[in-house]
Protein backbone atom coordinates (compact mmCIF):
# COMPACT_ATOMS: atom_id res chain seq x y z
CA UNK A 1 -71.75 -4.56 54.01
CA UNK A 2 -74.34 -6.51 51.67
CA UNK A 3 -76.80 -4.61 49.22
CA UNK A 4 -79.17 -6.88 51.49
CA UNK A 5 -77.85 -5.52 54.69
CA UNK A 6 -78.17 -1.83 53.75
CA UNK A 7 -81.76 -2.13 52.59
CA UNK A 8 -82.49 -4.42 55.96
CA UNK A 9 -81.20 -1.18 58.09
CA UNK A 10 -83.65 1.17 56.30
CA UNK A 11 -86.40 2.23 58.87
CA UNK A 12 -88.59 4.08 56.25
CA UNK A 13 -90.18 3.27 53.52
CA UNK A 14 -87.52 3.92 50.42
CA UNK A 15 -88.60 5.93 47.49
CA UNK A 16 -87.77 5.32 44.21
CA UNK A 17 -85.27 7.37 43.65
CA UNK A 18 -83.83 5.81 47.06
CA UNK A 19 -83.66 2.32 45.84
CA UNK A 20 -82.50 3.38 42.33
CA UNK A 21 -79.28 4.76 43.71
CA UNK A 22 -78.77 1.65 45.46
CA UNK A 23 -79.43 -0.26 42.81
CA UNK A 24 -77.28 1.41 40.10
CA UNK A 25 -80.51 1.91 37.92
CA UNK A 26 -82.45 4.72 36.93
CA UNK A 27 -85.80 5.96 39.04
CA UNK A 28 -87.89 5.18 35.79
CA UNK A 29 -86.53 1.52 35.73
CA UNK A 30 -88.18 1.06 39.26
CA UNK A 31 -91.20 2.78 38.57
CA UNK A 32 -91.26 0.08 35.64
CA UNK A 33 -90.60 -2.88 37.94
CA UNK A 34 -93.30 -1.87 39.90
CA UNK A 35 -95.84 -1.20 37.33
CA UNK A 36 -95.24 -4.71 36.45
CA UNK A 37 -95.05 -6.19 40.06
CA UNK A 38 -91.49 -7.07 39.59
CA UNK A 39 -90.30 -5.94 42.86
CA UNK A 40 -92.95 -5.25 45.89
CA UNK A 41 -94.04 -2.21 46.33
CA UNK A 42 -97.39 -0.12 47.43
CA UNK A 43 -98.93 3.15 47.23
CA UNK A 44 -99.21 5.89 49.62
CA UNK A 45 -101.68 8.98 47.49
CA UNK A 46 -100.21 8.86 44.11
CA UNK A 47 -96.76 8.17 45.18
CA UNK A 48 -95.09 4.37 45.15
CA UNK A 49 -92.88 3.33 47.77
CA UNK A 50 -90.96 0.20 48.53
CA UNK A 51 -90.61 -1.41 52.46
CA UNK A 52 -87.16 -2.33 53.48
CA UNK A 53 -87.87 -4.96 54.79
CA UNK A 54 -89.59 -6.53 51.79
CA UNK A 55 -87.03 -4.97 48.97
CA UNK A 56 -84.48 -6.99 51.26
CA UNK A 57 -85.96 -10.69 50.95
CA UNK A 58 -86.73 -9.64 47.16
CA UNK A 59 -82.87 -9.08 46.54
CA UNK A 60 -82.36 -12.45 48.64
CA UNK A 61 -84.46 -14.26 46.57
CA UNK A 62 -83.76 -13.01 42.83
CA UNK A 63 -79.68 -13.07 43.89
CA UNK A 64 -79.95 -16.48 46.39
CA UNK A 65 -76.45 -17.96 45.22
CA UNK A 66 -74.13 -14.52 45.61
CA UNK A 67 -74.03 -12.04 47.75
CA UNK A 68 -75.45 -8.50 46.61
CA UNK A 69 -72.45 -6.14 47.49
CA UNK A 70 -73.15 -2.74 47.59
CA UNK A 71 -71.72 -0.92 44.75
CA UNK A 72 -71.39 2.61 46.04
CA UNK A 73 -70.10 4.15 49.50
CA UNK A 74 -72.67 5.03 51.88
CA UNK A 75 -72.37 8.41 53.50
CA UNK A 76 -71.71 8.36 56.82
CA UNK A 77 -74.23 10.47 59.37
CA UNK A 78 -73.34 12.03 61.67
């Protein structure tokens, strides 16, 4: 399954922390990208938080010619 795909399945807004682990990067490196309006995001209070739905055309658009493939194992719910 597709970094793009994963994301896409979210049905609530992803924190940072959330999107940094699938990502690979560190929470502070998204708060950064957001800051700067690298990656779309909003705020809810004080606290930012990223749509799925959104994060997943972003990743389609800055990775168009590969797919993004998720780099660590999901855990499965029960």
């Amino acid at each position: 399954m597709s970094l793009v795909e994963v994301v896409r399945e979210k049905q609530e807004a992803l924190r940072a922390q959330d999107l940094a682990q699938l990502l690979g990067v560190s929470p502070q490196q998204i708060y950064k990208m957001a800051a700067k309006g690298e990656i779309p995001s909003f705020k809810v209070a004080n606290a930012v938080r990223f749509d799925p739905h959104e994060t997943a055309e972003w990743l389609k658009e800055k990775y168009p010619v590969r797919s993004v493939e998720l780099r660590f194992p999901m855990a499965k719910r029960a």
